[in-house]
N, C-alpha and C. Protein backbone atom coordinates (compact mmCIF):
# COMPACT_ATOMS: atom_id res chain seq x y z
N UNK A 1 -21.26 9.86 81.45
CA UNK A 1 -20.20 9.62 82.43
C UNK A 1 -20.28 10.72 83.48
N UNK A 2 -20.67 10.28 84.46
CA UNK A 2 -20.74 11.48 85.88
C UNK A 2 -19.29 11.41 85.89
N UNK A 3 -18.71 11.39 85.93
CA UNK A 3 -17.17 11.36 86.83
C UNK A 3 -16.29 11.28 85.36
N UNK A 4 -14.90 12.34 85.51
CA UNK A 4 -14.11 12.60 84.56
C UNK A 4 -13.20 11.05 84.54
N UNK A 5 -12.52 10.50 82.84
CA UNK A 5 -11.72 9.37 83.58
C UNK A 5 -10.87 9.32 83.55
N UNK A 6 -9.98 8.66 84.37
CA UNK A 6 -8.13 8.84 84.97
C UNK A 6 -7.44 8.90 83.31
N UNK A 7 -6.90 9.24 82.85
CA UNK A 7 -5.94 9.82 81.49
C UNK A 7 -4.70 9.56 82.24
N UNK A 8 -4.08 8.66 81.81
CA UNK A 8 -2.53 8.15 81.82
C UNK A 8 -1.93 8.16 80.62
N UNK A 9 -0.44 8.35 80.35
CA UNK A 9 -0.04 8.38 79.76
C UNK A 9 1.17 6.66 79.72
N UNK A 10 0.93 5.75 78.75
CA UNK A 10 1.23 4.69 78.37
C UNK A 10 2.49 4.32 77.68
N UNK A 11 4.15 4.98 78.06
CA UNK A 11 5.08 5.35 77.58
C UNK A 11 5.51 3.76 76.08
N UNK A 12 5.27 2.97 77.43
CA UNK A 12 5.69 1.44 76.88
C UNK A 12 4.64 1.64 74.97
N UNK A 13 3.23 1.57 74.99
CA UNK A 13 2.45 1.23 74.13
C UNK A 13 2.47 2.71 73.24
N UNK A 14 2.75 3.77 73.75
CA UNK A 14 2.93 5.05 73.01
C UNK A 14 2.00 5.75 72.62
N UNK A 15 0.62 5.73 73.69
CA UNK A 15 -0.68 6.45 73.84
C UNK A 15 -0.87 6.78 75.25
N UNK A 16 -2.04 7.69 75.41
CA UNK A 16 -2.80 7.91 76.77
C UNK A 16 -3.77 6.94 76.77
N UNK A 17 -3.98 6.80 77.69
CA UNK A 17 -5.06 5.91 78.08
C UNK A 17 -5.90 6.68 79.20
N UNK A 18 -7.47 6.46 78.93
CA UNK A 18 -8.72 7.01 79.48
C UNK A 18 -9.59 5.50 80.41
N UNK A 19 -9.12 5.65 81.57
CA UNK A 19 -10.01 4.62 82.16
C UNK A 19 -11.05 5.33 83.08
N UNK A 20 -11.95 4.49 83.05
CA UNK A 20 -13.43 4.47 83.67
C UNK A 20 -13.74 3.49 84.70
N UNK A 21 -12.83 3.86 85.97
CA UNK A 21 -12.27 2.30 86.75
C UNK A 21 -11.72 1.56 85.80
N UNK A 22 -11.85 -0.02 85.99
CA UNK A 22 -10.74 -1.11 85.82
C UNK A 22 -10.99 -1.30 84.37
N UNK A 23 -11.54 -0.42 83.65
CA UNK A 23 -12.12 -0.01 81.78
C UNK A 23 -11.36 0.65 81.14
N UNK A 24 -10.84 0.09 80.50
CA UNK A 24 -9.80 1.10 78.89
C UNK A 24 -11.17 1.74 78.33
N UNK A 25 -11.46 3.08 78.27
CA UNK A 25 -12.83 3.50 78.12
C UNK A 25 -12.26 4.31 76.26
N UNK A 26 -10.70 4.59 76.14
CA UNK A 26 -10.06 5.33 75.19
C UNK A 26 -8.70 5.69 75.33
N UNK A 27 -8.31 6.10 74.42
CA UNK A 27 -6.64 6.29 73.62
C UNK A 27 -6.71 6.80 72.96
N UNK A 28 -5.70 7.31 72.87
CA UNK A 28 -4.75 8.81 72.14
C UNK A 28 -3.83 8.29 71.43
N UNK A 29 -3.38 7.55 70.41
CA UNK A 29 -2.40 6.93 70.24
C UNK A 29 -0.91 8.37 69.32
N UNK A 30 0.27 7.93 70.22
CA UNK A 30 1.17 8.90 69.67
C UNK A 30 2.40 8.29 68.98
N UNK A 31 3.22 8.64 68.56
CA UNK A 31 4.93 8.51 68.68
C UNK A 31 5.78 10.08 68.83
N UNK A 32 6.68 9.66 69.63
CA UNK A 32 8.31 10.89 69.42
C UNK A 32 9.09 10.46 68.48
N UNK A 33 9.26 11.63 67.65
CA UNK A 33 10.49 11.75 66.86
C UNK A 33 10.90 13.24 67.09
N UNK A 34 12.77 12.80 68.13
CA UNK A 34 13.49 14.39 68.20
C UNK A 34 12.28 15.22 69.47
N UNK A 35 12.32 16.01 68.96
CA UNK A 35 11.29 16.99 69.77
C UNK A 35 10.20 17.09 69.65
N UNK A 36 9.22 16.60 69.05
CA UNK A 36 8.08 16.32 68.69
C UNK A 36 7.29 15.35 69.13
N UNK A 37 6.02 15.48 69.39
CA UNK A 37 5.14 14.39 69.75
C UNK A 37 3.94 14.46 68.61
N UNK A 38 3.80 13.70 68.53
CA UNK A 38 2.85 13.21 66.76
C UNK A 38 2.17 12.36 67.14
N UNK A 39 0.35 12.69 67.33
CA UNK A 39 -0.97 12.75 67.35
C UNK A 39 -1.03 11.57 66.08
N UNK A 40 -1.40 10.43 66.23
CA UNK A 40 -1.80 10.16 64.62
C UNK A 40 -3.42 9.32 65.08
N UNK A 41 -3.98 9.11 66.74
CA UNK A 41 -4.93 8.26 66.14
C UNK A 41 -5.84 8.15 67.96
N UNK A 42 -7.12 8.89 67.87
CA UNK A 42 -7.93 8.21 69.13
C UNK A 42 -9.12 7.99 68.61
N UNK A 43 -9.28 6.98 69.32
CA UNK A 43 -10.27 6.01 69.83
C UNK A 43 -10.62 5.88 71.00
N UNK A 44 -12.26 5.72 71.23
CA UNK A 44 -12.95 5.57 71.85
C UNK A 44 -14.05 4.83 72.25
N UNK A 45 -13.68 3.45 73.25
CA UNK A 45 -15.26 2.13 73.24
C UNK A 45 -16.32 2.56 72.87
N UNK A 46 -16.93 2.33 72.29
CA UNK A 46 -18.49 2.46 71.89
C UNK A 46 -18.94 2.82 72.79
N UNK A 47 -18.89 1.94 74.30
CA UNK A 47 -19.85 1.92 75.64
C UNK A 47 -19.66 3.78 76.09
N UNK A 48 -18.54 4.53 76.25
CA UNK A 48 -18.10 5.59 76.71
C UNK A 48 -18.13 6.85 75.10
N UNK A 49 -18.52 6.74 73.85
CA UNK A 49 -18.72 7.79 73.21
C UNK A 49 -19.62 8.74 73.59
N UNK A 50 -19.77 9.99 73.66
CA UNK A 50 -20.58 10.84 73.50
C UNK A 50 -20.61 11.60 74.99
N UNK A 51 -19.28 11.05 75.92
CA UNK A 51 -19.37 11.11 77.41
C UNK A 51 -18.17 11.66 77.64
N UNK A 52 -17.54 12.50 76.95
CA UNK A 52 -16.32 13.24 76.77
C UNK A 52 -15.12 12.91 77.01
N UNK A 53 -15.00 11.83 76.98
CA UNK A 53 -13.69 10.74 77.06
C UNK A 53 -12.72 11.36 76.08
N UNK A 54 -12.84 11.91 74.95
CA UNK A 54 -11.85 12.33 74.05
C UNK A 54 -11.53 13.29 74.41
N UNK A 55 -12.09 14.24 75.14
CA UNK A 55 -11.75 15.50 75.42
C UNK A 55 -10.91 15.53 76.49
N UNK A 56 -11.24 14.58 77.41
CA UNK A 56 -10.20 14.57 78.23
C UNK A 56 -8.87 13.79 77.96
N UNK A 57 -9.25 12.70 77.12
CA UNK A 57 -7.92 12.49 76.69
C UNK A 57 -7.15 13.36 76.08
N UNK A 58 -7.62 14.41 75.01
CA UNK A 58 -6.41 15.58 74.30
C UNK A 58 -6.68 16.68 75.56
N UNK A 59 -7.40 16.67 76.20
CA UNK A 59 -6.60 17.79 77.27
C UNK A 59 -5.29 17.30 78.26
N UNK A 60 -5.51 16.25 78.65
CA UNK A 60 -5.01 15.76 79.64
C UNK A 60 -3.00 15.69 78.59
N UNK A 61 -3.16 14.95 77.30
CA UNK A 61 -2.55 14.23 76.76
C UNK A 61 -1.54 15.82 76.21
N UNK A 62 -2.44 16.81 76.05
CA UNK A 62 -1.72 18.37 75.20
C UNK A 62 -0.89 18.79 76.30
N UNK A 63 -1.85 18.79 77.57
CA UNK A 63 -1.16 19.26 78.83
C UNK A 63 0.88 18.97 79.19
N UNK A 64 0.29 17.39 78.85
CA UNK A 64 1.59 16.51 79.02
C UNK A 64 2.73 17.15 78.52
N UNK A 65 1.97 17.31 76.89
CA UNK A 65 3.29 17.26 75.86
C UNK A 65 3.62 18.53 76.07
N UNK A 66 3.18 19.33 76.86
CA UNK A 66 3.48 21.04 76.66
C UNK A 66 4.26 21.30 77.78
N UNK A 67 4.10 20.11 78.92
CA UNK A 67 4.83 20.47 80.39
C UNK A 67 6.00 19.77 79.97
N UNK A 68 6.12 18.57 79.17
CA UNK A 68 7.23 18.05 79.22
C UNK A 68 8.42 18.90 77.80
N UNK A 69 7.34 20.10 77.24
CA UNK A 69 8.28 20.53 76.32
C UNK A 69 8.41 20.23 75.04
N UNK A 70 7.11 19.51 74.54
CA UNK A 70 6.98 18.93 73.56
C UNK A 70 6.60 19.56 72.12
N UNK A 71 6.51 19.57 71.08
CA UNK A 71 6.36 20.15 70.23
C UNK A 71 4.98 18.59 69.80
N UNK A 72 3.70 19.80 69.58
CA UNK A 72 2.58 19.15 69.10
C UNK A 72 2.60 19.13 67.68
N UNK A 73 2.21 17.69 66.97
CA UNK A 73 2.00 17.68 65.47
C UNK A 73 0.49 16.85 65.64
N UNK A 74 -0.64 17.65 65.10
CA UNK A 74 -1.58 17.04 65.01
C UNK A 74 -1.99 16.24 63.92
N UNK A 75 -1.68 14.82 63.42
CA UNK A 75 -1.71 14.24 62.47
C UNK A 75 -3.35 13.21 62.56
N UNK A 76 -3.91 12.87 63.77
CA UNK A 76 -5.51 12.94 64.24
C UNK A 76 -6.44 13.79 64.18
N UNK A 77 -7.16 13.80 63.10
CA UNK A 77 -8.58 14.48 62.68
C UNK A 77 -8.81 14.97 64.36
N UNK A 78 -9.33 14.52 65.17
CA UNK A 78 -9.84 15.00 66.46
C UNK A 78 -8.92 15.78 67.53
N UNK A 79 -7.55 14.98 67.18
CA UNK A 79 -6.51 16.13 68.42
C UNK A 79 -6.63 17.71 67.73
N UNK A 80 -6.54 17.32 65.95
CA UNK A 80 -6.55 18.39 65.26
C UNK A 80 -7.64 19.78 65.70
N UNK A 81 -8.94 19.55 65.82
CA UNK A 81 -9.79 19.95 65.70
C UNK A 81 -10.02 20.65 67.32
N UNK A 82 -9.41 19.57 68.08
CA UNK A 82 -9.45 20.06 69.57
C UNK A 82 -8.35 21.37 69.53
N UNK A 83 -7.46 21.27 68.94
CA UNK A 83 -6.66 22.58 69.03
C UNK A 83 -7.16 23.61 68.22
N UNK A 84 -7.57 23.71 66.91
CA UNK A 84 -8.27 24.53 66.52
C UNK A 84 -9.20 25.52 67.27
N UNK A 85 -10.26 24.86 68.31
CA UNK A 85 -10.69 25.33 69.57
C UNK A 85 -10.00 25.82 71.06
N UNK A 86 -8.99 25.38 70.94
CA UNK A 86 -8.45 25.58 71.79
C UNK A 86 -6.66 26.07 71.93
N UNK A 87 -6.85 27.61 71.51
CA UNK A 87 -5.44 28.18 70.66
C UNK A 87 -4.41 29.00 71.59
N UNK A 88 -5.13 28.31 73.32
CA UNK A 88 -3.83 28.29 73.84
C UNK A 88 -2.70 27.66 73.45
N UNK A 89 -2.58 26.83 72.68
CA UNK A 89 -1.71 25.44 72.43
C UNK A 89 -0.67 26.03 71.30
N UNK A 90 -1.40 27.17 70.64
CA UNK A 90 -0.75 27.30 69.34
C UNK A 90 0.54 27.74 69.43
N UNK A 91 1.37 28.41 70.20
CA UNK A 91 2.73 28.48 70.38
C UNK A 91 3.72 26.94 70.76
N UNK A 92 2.90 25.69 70.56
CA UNK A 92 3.42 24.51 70.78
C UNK A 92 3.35 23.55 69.34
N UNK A 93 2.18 24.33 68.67
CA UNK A 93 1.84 23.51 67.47
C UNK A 93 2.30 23.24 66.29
N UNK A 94 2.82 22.70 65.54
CA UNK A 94 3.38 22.13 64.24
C UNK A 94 2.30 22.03 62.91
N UNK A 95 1.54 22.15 62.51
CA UNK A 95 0.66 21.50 61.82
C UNK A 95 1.40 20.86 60.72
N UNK A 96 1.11 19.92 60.59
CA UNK A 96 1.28 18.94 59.19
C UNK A 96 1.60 19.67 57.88
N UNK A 97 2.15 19.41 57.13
CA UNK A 97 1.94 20.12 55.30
C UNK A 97 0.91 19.38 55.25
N UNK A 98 0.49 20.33 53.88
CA UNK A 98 -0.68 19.48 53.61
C UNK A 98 0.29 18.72 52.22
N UNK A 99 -0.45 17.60 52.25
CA UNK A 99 -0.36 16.87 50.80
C UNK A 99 -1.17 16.42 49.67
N UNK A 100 -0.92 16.18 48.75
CA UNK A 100 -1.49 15.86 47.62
C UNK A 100 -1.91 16.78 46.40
């Protein structure tokens, strides 16, 4: 992918969305509960993997939740992992208990 893709945020469906022009290229899928925004699930078309579509979706999507005041719960293997790397975030972050 030469060109980064537009990352919207999808209030109605309760994900970001990554288009590549008039292409759902990926999603971030979330929910709010209270003060919190909770990560549970992205995906990415086959056609656009490996072309950093995810990355811009959890940058674009962390950005959001941090301007709007949000408290991050990474419950997505990949949002997870993007913050791990990236520990500006960590004064926003929640992590999960673990279970079992």
């Amino acid at each position: 992918m030469t060109e980064s893709p537009k990352v919207v945020r999808n209030d109605e469906q309760n994900r970001y969305e990554a288009w590549s022009g008039d292409t759902l290229a990926g999603v971030a899928v979330y929910r709010e509960r209270g003060d919190r925004t909770i990560f549970t699930h992205t995906e990415v078309e086959s056609a656009f993997e490996g072309k950093g579509v995810a990355k811009a979706l959890a940058a674009v999507a962390l950005e959001d939740a941090v301007g709007r005041g949000r408290v991050i719960v990474p419950l997505c293997p990949f949002i997870a992992d993007y913050l791990r790397k990236h520990t500006e975030y960590e004064d926003h972050v929640r992590w999960p208990e673990a279970t079992g």
